[in-house]
N, C-alpha and C. Protein backbone atom coordinates (compact mmCIF):
# COMPACT_ATOMS: atom_id res chain seq x y z
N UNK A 1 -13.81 -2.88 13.49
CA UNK A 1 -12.77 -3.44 12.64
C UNK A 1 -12.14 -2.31 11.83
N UNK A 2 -10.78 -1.86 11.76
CA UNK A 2 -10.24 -1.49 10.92
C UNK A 2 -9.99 -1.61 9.62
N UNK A 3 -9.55 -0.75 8.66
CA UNK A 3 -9.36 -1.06 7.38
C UNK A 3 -7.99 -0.45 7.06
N UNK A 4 -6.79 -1.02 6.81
CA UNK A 4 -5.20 -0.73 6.49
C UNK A 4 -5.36 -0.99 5.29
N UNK A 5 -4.69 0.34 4.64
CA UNK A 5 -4.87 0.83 2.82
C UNK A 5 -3.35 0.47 3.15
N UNK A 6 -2.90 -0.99 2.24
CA UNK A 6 -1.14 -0.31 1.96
C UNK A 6 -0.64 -0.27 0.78
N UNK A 7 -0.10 0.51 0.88
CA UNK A 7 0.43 1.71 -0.10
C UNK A 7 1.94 0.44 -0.81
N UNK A 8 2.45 0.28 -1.80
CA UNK A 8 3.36 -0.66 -2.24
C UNK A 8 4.52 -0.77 -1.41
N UNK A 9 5.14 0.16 -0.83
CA UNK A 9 6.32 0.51 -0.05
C UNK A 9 5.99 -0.19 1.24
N UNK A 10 4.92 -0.20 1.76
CA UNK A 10 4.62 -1.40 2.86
C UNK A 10 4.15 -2.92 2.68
N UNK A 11 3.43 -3.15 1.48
CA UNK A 11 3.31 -4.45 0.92
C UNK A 11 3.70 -4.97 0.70
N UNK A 12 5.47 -4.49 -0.35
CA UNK A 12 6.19 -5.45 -0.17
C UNK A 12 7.22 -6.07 0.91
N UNK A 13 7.07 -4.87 2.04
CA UNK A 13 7.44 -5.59 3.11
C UNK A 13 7.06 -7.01 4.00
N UNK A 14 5.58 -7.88 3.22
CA UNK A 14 5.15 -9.19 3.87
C UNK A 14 5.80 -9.84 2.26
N UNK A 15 6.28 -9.67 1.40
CA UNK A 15 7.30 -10.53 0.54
C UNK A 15 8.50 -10.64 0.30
N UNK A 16 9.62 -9.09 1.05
CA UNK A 16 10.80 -9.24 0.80
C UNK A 16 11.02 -8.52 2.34
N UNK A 17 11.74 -9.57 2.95
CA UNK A 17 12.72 -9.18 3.80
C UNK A 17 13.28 -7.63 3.75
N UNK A 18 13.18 -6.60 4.57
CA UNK A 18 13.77 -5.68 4.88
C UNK A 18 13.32 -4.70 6.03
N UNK A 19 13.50 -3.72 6.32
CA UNK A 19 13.28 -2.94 7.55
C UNK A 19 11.77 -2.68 7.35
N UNK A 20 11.14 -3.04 9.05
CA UNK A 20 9.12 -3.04 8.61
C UNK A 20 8.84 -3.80 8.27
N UNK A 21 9.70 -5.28 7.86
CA UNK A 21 9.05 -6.42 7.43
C UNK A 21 8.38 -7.08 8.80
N UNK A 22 9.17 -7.14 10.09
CA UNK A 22 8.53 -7.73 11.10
C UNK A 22 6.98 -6.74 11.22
N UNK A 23 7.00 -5.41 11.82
CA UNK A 23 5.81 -4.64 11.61
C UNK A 23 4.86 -5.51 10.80
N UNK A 24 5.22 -5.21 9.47
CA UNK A 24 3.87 -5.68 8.54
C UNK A 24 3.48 -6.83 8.73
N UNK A 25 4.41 -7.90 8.89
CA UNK A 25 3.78 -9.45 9.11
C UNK A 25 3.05 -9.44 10.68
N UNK A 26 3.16 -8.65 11.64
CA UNK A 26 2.37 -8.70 12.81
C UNK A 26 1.22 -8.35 12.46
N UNK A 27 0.74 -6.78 11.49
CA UNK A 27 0.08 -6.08 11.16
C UNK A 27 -1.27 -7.34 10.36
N UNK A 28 -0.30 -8.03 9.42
CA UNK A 28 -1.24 -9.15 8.70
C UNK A 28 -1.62 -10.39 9.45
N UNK A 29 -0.96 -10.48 10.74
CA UNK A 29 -1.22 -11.62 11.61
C UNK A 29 -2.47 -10.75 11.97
N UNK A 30 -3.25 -10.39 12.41
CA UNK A 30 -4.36 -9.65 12.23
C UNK A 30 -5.43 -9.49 11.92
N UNK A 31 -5.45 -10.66 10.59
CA UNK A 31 -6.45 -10.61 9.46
C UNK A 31 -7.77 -10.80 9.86
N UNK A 32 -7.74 -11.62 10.91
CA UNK A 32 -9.13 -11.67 11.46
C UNK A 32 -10.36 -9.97 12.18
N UNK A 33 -8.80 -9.64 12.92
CA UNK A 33 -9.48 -8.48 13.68
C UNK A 33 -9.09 -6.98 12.69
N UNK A 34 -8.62 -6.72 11.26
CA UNK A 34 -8.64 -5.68 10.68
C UNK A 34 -8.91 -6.57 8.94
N UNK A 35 -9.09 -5.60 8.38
CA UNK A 35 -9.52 -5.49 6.73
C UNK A 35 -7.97 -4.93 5.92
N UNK A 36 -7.52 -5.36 4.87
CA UNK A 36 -6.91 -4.85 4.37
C UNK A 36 -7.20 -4.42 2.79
N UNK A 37 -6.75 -3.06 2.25
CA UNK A 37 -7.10 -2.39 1.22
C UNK A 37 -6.11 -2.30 0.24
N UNK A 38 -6.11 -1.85 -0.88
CA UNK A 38 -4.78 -1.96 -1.76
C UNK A 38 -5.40 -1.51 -3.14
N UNK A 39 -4.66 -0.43 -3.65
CA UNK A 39 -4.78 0.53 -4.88
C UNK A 39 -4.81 -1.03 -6.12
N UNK A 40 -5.69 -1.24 -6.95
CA UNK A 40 -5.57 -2.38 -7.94
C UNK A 40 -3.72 -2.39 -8.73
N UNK A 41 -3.71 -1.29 -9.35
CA UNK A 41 -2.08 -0.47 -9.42
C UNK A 41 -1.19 -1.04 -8.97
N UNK A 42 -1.57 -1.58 -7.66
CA UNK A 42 -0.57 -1.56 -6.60
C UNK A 42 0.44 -2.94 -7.12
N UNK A 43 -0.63 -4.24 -7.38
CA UNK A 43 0.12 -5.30 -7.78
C UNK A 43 1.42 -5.22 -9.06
N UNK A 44 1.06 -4.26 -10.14
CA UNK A 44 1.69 -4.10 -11.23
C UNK A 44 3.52 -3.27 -10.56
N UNK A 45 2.82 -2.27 -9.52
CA UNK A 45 4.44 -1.96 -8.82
C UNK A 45 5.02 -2.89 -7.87
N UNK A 46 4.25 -4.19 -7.54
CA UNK A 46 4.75 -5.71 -6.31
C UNK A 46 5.35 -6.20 -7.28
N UNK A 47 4.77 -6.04 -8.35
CA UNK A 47 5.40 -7.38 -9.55
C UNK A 47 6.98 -6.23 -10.01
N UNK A 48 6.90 -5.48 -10.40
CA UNK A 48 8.46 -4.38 -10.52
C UNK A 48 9.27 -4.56 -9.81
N UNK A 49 8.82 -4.02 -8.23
CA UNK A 49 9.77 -4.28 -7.21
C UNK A 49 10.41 -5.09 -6.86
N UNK A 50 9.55 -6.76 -6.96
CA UNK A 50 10.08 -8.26 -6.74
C UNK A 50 11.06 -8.61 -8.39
N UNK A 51 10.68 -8.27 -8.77
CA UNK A 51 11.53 -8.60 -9.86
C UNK A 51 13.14 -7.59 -10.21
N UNK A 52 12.79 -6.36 -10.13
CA UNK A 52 14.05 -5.36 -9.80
C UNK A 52 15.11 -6.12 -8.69
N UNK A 53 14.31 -6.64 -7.88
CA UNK A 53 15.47 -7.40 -6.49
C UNK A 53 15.65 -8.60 -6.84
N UNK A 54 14.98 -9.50 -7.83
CA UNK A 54 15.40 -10.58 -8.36
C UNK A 54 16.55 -10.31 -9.28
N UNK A 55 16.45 -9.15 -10.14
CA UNK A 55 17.53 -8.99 -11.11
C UNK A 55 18.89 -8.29 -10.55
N UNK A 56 18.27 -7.69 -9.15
CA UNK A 56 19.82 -7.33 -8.56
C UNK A 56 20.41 -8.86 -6.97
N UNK A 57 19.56 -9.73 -7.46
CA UNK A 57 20.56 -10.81 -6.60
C UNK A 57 19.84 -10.91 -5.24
N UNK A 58 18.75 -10.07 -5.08
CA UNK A 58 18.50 -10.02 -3.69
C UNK A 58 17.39 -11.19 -3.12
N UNK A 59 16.71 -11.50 -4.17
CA UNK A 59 15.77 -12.80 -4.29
C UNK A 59 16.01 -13.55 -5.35
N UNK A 60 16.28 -14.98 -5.35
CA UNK A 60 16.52 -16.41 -6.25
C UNK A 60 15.28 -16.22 -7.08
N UNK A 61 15.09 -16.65 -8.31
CA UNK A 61 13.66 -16.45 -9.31
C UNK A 61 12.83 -17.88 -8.71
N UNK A 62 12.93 -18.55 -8.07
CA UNK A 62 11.94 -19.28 -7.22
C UNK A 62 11.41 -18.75 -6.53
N UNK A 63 12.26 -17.99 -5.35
CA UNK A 63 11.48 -16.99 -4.32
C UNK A 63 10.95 -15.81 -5.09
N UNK A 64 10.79 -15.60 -6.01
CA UNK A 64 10.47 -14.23 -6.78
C UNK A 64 8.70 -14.73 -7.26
N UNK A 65 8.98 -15.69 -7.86
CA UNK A 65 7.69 -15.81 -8.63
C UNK A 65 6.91 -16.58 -7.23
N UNK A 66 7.32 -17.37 -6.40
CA UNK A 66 6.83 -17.66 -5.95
C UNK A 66 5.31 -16.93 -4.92
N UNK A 67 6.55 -15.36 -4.57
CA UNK A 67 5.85 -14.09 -3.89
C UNK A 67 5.13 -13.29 -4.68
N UNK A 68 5.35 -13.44 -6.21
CA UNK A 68 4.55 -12.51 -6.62
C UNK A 68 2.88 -14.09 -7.12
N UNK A 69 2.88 -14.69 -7.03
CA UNK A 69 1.64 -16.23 -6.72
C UNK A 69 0.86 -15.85 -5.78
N UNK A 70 1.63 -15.92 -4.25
CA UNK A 70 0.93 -15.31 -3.26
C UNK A 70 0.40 -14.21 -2.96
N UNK A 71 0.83 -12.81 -4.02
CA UNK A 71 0.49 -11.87 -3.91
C UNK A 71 -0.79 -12.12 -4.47
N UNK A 72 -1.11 -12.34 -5.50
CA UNK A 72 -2.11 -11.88 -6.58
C UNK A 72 -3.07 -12.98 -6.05
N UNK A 73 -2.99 -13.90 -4.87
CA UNK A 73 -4.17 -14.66 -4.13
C UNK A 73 -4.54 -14.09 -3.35
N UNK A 74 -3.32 -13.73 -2.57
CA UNK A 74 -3.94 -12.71 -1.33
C UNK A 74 -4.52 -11.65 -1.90
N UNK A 75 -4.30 -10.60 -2.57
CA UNK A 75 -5.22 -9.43 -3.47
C UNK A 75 -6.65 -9.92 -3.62
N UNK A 76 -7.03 -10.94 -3.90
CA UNK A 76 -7.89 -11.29 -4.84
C UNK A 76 -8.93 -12.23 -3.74
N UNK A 77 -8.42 -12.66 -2.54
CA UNK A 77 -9.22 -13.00 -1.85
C UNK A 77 -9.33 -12.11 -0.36
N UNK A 78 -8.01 -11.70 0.22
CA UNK A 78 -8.03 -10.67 1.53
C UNK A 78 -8.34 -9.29 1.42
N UNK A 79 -8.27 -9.03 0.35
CA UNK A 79 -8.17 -7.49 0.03
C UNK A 79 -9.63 -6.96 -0.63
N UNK A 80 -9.88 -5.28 0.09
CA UNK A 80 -10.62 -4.82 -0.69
C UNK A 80 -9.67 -3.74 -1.78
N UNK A 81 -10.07 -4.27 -3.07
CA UNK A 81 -9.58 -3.45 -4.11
C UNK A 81 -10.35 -2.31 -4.83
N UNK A 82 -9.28 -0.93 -4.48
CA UNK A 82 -9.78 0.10 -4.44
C UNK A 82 -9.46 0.56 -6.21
N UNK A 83 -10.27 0.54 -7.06
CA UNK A 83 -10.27 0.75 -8.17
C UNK A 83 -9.34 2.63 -9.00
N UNK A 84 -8.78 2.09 -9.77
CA UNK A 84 -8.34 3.58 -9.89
C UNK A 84 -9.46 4.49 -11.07
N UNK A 85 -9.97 5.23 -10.71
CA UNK A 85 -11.68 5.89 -11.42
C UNK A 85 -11.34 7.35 -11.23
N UNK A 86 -11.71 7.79 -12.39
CA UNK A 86 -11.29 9.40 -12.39
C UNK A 86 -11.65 10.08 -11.41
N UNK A 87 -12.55 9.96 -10.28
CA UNK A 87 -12.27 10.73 -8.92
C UNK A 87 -11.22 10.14 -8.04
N UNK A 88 -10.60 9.21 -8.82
CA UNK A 88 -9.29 8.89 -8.11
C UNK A 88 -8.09 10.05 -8.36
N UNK A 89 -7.62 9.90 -9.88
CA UNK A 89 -7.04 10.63 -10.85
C UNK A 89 -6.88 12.30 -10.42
N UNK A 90 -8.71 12.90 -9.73
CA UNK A 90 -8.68 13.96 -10.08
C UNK A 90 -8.35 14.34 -8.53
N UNK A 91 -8.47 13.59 -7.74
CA UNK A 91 -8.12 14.07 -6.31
C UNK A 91 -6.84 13.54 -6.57
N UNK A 92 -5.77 12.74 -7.08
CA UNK A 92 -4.57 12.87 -7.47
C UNK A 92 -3.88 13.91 -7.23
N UNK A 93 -4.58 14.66 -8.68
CA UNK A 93 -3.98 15.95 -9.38
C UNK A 93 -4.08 16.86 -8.22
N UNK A 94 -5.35 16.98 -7.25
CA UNK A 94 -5.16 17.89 -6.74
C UNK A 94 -4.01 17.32 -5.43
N UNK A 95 -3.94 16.33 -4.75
CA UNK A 95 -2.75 16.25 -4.38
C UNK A 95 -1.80 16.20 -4.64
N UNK A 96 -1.42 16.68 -5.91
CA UNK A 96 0.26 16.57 -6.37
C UNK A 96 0.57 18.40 -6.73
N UNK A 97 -0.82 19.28 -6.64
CA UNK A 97 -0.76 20.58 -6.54
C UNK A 97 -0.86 20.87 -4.82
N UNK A 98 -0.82 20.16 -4.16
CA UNK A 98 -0.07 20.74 -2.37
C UNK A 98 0.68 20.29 -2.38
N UNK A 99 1.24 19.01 -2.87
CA UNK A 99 2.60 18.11 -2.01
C UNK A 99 3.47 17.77 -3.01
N UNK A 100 4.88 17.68 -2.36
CA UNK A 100 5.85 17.55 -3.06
C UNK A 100 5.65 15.60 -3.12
N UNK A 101 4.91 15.29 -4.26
CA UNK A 101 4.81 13.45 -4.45
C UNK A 101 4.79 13.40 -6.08
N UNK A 102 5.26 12.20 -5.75
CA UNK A 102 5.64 12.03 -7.50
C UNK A 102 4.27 11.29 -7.86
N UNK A 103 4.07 10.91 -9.04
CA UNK A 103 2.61 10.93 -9.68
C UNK A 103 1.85 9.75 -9.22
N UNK A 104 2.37 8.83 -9.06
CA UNK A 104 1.78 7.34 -8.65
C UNK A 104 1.78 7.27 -7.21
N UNK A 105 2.57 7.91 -6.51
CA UNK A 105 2.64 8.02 -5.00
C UNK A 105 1.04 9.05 -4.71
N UNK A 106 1.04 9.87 -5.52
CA UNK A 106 -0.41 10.94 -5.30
C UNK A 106 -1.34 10.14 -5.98
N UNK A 107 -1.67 9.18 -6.73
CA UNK A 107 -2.32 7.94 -6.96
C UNK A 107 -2.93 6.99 -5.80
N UNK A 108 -1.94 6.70 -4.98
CA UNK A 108 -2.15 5.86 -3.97
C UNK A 108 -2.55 6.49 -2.65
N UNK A 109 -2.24 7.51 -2.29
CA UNK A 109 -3.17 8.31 -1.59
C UNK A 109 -4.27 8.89 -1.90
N UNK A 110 -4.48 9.25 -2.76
CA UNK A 110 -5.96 9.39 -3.32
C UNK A 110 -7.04 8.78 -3.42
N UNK A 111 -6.28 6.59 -4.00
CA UNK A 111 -6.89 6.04 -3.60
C UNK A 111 -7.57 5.76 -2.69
N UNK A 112 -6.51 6.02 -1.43
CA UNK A 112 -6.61 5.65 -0.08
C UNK A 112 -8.46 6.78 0.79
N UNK A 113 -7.84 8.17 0.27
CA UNK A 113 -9.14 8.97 0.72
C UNK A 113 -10.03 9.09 0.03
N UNK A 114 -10.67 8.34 -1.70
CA UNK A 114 -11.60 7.48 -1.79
C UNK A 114 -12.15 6.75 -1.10
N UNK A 115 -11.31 5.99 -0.95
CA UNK A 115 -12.08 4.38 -0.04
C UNK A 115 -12.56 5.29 1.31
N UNK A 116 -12.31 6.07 1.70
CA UNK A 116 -12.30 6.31 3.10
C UNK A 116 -13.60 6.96 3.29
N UNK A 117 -13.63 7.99 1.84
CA UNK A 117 -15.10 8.54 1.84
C UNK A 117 -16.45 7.86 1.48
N UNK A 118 -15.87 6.41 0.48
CA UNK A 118 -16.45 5.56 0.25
C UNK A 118 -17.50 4.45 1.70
N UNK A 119 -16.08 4.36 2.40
CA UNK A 119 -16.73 3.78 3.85
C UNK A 119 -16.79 4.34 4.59
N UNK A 120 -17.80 5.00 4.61
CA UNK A 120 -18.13 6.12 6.30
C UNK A 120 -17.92 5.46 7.49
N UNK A 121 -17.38 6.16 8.59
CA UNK A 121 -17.59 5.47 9.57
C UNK A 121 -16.83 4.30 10.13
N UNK A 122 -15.66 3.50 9.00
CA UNK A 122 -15.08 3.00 8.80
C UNK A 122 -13.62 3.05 9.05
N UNK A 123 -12.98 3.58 10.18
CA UNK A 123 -11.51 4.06 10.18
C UNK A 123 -10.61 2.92 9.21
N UNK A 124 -9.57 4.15 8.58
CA UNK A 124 -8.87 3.78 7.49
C UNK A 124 -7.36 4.17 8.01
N UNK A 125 -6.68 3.13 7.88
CA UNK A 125 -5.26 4.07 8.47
C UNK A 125 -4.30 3.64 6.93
N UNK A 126 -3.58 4.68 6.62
CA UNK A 126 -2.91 4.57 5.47
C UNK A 126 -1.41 4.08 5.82
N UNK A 127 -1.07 2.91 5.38
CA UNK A 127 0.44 2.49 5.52
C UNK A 127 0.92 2.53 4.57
N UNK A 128 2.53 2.91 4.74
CA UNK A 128 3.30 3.43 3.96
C UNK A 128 4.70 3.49 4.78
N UNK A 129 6.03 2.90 4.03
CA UNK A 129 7.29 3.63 4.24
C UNK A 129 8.10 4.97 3.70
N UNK A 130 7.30 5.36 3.18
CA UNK A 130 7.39 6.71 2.03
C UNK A 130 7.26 7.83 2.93
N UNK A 131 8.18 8.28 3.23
CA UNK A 131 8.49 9.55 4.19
C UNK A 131 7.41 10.75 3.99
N UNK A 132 7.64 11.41 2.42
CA UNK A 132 6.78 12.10 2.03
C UNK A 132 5.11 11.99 1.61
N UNK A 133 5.48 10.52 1.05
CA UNK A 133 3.79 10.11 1.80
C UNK A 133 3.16 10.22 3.13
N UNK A 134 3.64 9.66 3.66
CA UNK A 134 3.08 9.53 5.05
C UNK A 134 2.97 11.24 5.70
N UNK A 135 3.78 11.63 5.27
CA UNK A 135 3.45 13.47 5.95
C UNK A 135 2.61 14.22 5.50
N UNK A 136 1.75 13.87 3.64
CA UNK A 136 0.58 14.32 2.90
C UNK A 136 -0.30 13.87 3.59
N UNK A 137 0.07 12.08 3.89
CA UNK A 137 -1.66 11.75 4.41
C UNK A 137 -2.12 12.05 5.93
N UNK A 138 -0.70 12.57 7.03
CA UNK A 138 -0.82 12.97 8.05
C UNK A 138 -1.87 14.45 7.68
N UNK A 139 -1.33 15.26 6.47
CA UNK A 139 -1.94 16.84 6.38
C UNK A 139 -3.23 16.57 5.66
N UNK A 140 -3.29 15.39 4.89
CA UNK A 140 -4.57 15.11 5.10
C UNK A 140 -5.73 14.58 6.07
N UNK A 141 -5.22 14.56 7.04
CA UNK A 141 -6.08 14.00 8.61
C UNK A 141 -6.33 12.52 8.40
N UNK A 142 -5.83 12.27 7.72
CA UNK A 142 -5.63 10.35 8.04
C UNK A 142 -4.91 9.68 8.61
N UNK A 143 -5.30 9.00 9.01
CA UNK A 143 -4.53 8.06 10.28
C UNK A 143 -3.42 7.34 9.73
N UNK A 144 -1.81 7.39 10.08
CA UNK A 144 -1.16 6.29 9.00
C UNK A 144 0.14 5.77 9.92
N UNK A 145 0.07 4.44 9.22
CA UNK A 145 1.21 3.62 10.06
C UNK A 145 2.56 3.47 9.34
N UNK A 146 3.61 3.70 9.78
CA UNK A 146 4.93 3.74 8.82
C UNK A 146 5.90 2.67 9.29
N UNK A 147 5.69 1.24 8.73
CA UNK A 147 6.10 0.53 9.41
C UNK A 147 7.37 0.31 9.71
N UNK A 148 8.33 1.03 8.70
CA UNK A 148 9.69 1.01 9.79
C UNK A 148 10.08 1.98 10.09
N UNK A 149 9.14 3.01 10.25
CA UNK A 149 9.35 4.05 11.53
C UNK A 149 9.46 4.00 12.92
N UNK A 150 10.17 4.81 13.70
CA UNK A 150 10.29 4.79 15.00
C UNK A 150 9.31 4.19 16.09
């Protein structure tokens, strides 16, 4: 069984319509035969994002709150939540001294190779639409899916 860490830029692709939304909803049709992972963090930037597109017109505040309901069930019952703990923080820092990532993006990969060292043995593939993410966690030797990539 697999374990898919996703990173916010792919999560909210199973609540708002856009490019990688088909990807991710196949990805979560799944649930039986993979595990899914998610930075705790992560919900506080689902709840930003859904609401930023509520305030620019792109989701009705029914469909808004409605997705951010389902989020914080699904978190809380599908998901393993990967805690943010100063060997999160500090392997952060040191990924934001190789890679060009802004601070919360080197957050969520860090998370991601926690959990990974956490579950031995355990393949972890890191998803993400974040260009420059996805090319850290490639140079970090992790496996990662970019769901509206080629």
């Amino acid at each position: 069984m697999a374990i898919y860490y996703l990173e916010t830029s792919a999560l909210v692709k199973l609540y708002v319509h856009e490019p990688g939304t088909v990807q991710m909803l196949r990805l979560a049709g799944a649930l039986g035969r993979n595990r899914f992972a998610a930075l705790t963090l992560a919900q506080i930037e689902m709840r930003s994002a859904i609401r930023r597109r509520e305030r620019a017109g792109d989701i009705d505040s029914k469909r808004a709150t409605m997705a951010l309901h389902r989020l914080q069930l699904r978190l809380e019952r599908e998901f393993i939540q990967q805690l943010v703990t100063d060997r999160v923080l500090e392997r952060a820092a040191q990924l934001i001294d190789r890679y060009f990532l802004r601070g919360y993006d080197a957050i969520q990969l860090a998370g991601c190779l926690i959990l990974k060292v956490t579950l031995p043995g355990e393949p972890v593939t890191f998803v993400s639409a974040d260009k420059e993410l996805v090319e850290a966690a490639e140079s970090e030797r992790i496996a990662v899916f970019e769901p509206s990539g080629p």
